[in-house]
Every structure is written in C-alpha cells, then in structure tokens.
PDB file of N, CA and C in Angstrom:
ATOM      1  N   UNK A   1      25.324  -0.090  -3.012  1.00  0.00           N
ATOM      2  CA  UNK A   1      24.553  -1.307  -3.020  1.00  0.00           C
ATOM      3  C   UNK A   1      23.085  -0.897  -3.057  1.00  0.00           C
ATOM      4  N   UNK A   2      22.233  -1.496  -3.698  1.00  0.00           N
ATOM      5  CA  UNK A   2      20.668  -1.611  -3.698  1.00  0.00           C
ATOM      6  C   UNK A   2      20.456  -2.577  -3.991  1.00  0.00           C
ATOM      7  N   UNK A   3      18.744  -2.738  -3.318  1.00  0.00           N
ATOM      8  CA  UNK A   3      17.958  -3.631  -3.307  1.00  0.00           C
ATOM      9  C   UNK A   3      16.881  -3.608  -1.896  1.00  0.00           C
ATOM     10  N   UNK A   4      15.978  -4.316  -2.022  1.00  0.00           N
ATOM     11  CA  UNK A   4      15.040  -4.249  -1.076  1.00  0.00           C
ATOM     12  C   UNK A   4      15.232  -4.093  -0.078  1.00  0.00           C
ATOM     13  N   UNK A   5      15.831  -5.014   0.821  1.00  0.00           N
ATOM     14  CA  UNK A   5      16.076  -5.085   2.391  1.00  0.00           C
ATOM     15  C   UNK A   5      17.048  -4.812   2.529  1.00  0.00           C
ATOM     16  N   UNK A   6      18.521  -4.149   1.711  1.00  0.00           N
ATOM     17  CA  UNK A   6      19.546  -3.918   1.846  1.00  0.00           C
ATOM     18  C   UNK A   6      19.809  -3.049   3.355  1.00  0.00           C
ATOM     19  N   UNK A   7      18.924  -1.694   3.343  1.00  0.00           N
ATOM     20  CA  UNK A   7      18.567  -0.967   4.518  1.00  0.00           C
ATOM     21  C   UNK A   7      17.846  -1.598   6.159  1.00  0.00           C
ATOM     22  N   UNK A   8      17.310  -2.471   5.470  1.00  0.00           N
ATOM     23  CA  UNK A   8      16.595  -3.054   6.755  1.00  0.00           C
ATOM     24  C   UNK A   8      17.513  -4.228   7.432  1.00  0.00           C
ATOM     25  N   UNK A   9      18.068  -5.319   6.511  1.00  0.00           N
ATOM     26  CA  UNK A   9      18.212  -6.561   6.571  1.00  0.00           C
ATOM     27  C   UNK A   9      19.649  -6.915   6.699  1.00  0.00           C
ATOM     28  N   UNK A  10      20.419  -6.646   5.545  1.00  0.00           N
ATOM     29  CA  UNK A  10      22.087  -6.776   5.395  1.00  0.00           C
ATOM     30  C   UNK A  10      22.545  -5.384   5.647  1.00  0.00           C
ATOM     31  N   UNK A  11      22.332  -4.556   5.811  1.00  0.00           N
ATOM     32  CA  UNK A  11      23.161  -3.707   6.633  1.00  0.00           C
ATOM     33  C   UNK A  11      22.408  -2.878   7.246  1.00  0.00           C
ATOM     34  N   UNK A  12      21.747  -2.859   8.270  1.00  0.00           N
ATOM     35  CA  UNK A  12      20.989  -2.305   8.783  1.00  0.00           C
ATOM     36  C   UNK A  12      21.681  -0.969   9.850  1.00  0.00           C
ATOM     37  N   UNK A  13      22.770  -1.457   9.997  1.00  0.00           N
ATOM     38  CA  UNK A  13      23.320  -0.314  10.989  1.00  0.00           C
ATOM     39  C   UNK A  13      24.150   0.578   9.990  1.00  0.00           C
ATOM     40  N   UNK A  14      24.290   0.517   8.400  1.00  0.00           N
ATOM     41  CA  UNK A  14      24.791   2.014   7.782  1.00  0.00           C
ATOM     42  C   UNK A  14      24.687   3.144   8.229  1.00  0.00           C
ATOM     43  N   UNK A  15      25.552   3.556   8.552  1.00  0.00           N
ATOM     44  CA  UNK A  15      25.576   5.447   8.564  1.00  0.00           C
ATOM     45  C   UNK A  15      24.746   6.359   7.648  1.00  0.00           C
ATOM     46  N   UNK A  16      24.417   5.800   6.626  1.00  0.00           N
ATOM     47  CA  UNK A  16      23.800   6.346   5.401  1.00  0.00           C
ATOM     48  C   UNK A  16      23.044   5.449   4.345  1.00  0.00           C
ATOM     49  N   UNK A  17      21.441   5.805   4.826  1.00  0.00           N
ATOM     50  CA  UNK A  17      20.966   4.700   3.894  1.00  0.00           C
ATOM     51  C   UNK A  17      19.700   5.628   3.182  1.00  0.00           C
ATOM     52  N   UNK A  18      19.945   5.515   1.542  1.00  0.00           N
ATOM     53  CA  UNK A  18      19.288   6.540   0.973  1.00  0.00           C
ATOM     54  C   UNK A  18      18.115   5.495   0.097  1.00  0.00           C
ATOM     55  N   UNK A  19      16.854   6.612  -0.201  1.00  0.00           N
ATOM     56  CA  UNK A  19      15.611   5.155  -0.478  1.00  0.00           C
ATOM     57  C   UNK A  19      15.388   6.394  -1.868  1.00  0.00           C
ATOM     58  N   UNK A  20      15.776   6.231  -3.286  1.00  0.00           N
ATOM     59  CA  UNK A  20      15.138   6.974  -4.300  1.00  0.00           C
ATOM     60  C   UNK A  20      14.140   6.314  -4.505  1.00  0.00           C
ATOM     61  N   UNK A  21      12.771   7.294  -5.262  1.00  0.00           N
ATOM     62  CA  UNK A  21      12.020   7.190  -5.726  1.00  0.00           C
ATOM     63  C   UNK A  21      11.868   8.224  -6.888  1.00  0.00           C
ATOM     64  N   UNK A  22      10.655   7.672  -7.007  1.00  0.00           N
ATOM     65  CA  UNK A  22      10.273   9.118  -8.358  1.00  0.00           C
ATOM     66  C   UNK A  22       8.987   8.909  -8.484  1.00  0.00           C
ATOM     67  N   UNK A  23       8.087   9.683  -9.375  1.00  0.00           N
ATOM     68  CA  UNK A  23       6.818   9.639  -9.861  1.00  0.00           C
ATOM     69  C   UNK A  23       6.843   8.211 -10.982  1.00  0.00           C
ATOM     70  N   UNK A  24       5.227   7.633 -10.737  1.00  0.00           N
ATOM     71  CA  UNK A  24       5.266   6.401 -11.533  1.00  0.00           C
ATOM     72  C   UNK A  24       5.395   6.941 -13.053  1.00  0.00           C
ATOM     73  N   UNK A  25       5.205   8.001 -13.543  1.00  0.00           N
ATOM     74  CA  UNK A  25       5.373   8.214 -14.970  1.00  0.00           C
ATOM     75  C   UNK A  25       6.662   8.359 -15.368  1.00  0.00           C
ATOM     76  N   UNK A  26       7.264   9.320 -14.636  1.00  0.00           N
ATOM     77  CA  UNK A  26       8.683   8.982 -14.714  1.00  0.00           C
ATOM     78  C   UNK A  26       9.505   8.160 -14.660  1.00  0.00           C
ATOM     79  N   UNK A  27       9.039   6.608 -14.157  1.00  0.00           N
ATOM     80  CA  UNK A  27       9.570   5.278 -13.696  1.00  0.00           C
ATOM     81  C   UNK A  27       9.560   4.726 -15.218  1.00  0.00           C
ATOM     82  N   UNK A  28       8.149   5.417 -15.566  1.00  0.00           N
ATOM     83  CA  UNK A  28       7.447   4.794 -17.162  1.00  0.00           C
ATOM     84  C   UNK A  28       8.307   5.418 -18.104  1.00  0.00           C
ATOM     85  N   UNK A  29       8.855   6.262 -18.211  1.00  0.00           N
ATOM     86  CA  UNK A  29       9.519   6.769 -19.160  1.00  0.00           C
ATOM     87  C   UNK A  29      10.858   6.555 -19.214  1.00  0.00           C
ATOM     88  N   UNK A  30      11.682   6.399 -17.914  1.00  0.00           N
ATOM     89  CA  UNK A  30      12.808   6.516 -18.112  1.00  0.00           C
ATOM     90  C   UNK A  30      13.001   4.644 -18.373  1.00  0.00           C
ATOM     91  N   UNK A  31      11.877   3.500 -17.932  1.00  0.00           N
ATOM     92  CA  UNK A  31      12.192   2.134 -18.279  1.00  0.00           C
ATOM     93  C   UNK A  31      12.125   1.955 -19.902  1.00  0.00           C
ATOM     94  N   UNK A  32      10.806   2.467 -20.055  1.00  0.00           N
ATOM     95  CA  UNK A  32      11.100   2.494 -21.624  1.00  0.00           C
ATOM     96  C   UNK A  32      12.050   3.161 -22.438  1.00  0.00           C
ATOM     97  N   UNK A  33      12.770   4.417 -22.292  1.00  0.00           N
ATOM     98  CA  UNK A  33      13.948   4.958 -22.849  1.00  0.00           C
ATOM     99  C   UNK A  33      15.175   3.579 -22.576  1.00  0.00           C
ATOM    100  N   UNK A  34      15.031   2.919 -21.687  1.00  0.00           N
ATOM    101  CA  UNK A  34      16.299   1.866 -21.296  1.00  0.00           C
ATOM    102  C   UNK A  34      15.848   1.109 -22.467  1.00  0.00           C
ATOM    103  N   UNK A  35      14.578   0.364 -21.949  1.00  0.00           N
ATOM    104  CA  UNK A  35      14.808  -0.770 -23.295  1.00  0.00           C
ATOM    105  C   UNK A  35      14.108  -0.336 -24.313  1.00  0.00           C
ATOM    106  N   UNK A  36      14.052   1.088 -24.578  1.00  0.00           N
ATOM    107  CA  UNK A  36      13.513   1.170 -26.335  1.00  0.00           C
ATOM    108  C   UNK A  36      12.412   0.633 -26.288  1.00  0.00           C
ATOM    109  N   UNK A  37      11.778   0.604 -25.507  1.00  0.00           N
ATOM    110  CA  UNK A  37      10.254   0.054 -25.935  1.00  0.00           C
ATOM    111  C   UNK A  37       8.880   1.488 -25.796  1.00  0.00           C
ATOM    112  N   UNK A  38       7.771   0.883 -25.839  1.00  0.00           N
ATOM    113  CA  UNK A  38       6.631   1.781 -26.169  1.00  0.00           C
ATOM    114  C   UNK A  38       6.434   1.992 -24.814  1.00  0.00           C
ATOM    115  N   UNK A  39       6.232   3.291 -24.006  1.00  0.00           N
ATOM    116  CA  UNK A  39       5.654   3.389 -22.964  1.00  0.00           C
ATOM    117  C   UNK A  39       4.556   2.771 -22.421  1.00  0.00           C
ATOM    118  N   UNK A  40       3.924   2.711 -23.244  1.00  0.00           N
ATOM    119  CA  UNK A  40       2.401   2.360 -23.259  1.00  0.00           C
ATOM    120  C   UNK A  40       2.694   0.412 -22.130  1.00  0.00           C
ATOM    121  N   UNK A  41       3.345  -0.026 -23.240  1.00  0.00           N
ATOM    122  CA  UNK A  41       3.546  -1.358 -22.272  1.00  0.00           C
ATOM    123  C   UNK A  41       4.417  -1.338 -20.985  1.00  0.00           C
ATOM    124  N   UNK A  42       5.461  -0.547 -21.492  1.00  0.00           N
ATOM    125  CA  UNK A  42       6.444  -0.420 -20.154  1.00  0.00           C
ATOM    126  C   UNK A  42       4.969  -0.082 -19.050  1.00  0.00           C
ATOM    127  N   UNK A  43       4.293   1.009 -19.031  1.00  0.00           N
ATOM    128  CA  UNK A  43       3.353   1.482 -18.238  1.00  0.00           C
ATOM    129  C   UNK A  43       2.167   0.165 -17.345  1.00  0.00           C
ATOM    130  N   UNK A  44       2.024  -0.520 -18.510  1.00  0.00           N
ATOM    131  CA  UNK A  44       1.258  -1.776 -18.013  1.00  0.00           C
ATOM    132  C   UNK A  44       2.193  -3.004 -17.078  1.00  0.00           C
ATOM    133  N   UNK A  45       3.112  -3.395 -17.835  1.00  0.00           N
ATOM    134  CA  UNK A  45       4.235  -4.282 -16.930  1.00  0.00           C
ATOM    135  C   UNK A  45       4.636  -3.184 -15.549  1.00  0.00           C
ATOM    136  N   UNK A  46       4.871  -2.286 -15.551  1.00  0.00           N
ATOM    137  CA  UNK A  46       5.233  -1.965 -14.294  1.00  0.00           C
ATOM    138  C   UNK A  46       3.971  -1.365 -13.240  1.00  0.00           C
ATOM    139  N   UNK A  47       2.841  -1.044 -14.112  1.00  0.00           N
ATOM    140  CA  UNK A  47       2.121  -1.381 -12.486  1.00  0.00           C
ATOM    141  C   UNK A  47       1.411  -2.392 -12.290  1.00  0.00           C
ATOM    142  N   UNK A  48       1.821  -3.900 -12.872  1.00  0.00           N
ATOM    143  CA  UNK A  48       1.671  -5.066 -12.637  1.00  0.00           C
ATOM    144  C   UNK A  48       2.439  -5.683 -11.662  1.00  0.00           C
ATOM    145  N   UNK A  49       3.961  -4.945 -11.882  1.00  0.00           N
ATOM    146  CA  UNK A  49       4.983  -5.312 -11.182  1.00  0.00           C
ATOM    147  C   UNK A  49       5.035  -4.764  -9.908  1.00  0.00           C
ATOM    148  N   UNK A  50       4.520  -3.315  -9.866  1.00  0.00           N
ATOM    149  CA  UNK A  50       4.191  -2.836  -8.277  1.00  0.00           C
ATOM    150  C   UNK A  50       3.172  -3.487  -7.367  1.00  0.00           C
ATOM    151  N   UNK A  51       1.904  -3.991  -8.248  1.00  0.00           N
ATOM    152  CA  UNK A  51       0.505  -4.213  -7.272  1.00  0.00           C
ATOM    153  C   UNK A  51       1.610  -5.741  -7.218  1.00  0.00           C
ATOM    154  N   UNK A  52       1.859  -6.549  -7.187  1.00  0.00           N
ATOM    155  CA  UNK A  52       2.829  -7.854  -6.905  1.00  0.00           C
ATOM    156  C   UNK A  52       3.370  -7.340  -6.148  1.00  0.00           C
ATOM    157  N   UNK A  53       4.172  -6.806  -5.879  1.00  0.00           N
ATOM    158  CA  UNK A  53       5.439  -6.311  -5.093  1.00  0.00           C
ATOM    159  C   UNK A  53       4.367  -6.420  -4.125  1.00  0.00           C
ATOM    160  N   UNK A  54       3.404  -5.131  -4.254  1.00  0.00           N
ATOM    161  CA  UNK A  54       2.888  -4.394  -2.903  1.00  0.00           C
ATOM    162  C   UNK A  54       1.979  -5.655  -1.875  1.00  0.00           C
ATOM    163  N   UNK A  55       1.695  -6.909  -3.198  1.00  0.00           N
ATOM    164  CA  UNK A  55       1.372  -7.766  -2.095  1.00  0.00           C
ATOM    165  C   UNK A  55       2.116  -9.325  -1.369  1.00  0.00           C
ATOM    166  N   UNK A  56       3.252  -9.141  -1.976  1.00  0.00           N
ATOM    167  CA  UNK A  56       4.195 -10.654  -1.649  1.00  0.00           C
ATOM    168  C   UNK A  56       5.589  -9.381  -0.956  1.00  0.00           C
ATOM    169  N   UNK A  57       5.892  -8.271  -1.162  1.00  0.00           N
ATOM    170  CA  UNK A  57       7.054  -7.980  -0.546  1.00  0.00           C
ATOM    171  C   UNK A  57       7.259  -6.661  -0.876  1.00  0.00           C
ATOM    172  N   UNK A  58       6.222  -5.655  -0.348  1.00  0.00           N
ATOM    173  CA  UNK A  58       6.204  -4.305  -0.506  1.00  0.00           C
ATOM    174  C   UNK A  58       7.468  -3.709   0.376  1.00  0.00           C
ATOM    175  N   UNK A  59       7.513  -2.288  -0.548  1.00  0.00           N
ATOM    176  CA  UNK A  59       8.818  -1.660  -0.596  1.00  0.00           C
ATOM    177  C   UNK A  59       9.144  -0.668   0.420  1.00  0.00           C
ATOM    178  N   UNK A  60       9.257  -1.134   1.738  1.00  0.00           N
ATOM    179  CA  UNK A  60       9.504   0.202   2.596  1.00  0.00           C
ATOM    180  C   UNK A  60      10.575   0.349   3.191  1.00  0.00           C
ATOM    181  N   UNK A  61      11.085   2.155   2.832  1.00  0.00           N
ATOM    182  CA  UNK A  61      12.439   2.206   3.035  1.00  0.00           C
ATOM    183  C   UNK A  61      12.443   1.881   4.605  1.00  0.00           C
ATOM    184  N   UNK A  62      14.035   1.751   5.030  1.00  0.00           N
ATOM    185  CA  UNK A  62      14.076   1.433   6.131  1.00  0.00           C
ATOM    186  C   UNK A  62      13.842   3.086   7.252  1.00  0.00           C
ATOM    187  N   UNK A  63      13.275   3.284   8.679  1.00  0.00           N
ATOM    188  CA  UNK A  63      12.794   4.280   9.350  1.00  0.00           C
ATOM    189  C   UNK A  63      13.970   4.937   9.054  1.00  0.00           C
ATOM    190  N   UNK A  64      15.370   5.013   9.152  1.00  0.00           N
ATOM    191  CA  UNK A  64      16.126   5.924   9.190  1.00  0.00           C
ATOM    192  C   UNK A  64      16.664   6.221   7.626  1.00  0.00           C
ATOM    193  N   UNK A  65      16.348   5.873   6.486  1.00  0.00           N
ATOM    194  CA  UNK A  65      16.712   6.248   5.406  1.00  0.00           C
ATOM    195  C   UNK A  65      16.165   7.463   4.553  1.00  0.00           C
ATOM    196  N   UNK A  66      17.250   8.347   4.088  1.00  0.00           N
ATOM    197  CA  UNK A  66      17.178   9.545   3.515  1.00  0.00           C
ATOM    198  C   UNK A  66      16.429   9.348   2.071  1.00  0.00           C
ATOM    199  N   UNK A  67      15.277   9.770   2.171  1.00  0.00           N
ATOM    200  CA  UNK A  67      14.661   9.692   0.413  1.00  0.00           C
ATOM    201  C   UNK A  67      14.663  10.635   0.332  1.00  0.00           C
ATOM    202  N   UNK A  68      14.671  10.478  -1.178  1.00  0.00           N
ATOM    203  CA  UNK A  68      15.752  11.822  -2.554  1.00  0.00           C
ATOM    204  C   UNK A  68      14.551  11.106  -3.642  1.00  0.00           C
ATOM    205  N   UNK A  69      13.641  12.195  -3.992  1.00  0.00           N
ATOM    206  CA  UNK A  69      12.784  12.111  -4.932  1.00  0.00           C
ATOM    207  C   UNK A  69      13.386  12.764  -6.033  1.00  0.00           C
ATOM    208  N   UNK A  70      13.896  11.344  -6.857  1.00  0.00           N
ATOM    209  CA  UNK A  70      14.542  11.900  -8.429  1.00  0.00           C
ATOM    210  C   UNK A  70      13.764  11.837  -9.578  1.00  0.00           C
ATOM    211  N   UNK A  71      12.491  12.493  -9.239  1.00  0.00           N
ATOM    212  CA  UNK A  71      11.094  12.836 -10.498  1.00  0.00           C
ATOM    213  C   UNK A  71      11.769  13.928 -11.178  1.00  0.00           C
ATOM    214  N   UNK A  72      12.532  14.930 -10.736  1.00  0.00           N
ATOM    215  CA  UNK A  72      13.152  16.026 -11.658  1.00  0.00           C
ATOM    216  C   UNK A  72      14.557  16.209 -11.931  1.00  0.00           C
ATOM    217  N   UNK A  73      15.390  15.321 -11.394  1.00  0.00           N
ATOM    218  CA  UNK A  73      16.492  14.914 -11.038  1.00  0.00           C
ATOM    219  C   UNK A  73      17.277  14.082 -12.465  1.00  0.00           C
ATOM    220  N   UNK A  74      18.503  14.377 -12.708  1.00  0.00           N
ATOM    221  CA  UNK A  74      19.111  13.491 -13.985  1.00  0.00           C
ATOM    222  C   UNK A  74      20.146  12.762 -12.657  1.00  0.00           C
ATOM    223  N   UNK A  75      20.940  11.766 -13.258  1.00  0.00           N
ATOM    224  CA  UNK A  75      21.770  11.036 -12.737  1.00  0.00           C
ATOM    225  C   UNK A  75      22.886  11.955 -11.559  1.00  0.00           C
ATOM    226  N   UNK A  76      23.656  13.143 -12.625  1.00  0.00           N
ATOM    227  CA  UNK A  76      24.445  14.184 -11.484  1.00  0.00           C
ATOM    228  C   UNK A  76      23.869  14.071 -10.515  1.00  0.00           C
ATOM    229  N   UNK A  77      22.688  14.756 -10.542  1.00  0.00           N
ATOM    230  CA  UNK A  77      21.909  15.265  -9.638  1.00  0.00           C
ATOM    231  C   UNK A  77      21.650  14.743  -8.540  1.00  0.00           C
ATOM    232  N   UNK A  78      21.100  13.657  -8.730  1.00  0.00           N
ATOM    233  CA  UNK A  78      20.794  12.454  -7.368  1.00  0.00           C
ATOM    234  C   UNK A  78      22.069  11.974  -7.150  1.00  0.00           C
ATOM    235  N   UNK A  79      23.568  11.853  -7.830  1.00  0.00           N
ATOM    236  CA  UNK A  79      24.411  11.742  -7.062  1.00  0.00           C
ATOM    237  C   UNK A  79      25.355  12.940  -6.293  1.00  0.00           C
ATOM    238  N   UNK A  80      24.446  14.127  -6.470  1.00  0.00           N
ATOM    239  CA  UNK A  80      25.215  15.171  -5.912  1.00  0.00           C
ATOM    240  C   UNK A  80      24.429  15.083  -4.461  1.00  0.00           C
ATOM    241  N   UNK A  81      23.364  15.007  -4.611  1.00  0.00           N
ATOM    242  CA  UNK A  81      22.521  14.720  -3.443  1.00  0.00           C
ATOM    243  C   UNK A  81      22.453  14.160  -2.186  1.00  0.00           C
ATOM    244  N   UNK A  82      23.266  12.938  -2.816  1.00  0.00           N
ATOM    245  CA  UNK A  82      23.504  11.664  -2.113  1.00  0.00           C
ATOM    246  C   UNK A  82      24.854  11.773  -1.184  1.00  0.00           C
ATOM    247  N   UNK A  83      25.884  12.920  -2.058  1.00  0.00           N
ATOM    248  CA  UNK A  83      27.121  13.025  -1.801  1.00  0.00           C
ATOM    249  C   UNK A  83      26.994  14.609  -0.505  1.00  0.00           C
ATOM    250  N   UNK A  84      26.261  15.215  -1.039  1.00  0.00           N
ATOM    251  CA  UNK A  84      25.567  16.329   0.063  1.00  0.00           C
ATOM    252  C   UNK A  84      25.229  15.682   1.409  1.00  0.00           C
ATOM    253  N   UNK A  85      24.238  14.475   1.329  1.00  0.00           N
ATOM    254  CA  UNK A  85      23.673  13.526   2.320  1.00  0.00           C
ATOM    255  C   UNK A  85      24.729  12.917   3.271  1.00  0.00           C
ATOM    256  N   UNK A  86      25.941  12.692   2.954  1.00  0.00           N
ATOM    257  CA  UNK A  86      26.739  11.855   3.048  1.00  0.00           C
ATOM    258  C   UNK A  86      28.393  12.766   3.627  1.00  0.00           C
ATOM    259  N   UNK A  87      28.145  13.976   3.241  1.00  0.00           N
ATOM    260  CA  UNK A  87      28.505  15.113   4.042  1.00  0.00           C
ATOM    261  C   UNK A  87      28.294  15.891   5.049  1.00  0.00           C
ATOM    262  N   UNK A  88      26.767  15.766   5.570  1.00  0.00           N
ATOM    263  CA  UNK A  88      25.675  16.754   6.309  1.00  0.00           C
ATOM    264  C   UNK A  88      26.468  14.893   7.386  1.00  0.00           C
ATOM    265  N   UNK A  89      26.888  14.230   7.311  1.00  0.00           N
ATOM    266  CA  UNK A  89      26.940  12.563   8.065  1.00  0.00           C
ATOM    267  C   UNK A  89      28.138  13.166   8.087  1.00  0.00           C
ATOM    268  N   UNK A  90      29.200  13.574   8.006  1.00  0.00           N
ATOM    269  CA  UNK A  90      30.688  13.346   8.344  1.00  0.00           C
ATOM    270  C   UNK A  90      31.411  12.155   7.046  1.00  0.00           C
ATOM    271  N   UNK A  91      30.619  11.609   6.012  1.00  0.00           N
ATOM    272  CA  UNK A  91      31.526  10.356   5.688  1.00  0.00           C
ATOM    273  C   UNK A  91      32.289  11.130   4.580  1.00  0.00           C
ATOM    274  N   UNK A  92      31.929  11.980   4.389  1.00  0.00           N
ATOM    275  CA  UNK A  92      32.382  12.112   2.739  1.00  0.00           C
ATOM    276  C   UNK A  92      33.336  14.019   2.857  1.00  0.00           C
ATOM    277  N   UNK A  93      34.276  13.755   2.215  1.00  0.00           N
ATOM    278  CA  UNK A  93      34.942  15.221   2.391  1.00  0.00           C
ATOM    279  C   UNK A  93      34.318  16.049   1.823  1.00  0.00           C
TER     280      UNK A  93
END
C-alpha cells in the first residue's frame, strides 16, 4: 500500500513502514519516460506539484519508517531492499 498518511494515519502501528524517495531529477526522468513526454515539462509540473504539496500537505515519512533512496536503484533493487528490510523485522523468510 502507498500513499501519504498511509504510515502515519491508516496503519500506523505496521511492523514495516518504508518511505522511498529519490533525487528530483530522477523523479524528472523516470515521470517523463512513463508518459513519453519532454522532461523539460515533466520538470516544471512536478516542482509545481511539490511547492503545493509542501504547502497544503507536505510529505513526511512517518518517525519510524525505513527510507530506501532509489536515485540509483531499478525496480529489483528497491524491492530487494524492502524484502532485506522486512527480514532484518522477522516478517519475511
């Protein structure tokens, strides 16, 4: 599950609550590879979309959540991570 308050709000007592991030260029590149568009705008819409966020409902993981900076990271990766995370916890064999 993700989403904003998922960590804080609807399940706040998880055993395991992980907060990815990445570098904003990398946010820029990998949105525009999704929708095929020009970086250049992806780059403008999304730090339009952050300074908003940061002032009607900024993004902070919850105190006990594991962040996994996936700036160098492909998909495996951050789910090997997650599954490492989730082992070092007892949940996962």
């Amino acid at each position: 599950m993700e989403g904003r308050d998922i960590g804080t709000v609807v399940a706040p007592d998880a055993p395991l609550k992980l907060f990815l991030e990445a570098h904003p260029q990398e946010r820029v590149e990998r949105r525009a590879q999704e929708r095929d568009a020009h970086a250049g705008a992806v780059a403008e819409d999304l730090v339009a979309r952050d300074a908003l966020d940061a002032r009607t409902n900024p993004l902070e993981p919850a105190p006990d959540a594991a962040p996994i900076d996936t700036t160098d990271l492909d998909a495996d990766q951050v789910l090997a991570r997650a599954l490492e995370l989730a082992r070092e916890r007892g949940l996962a064999p």
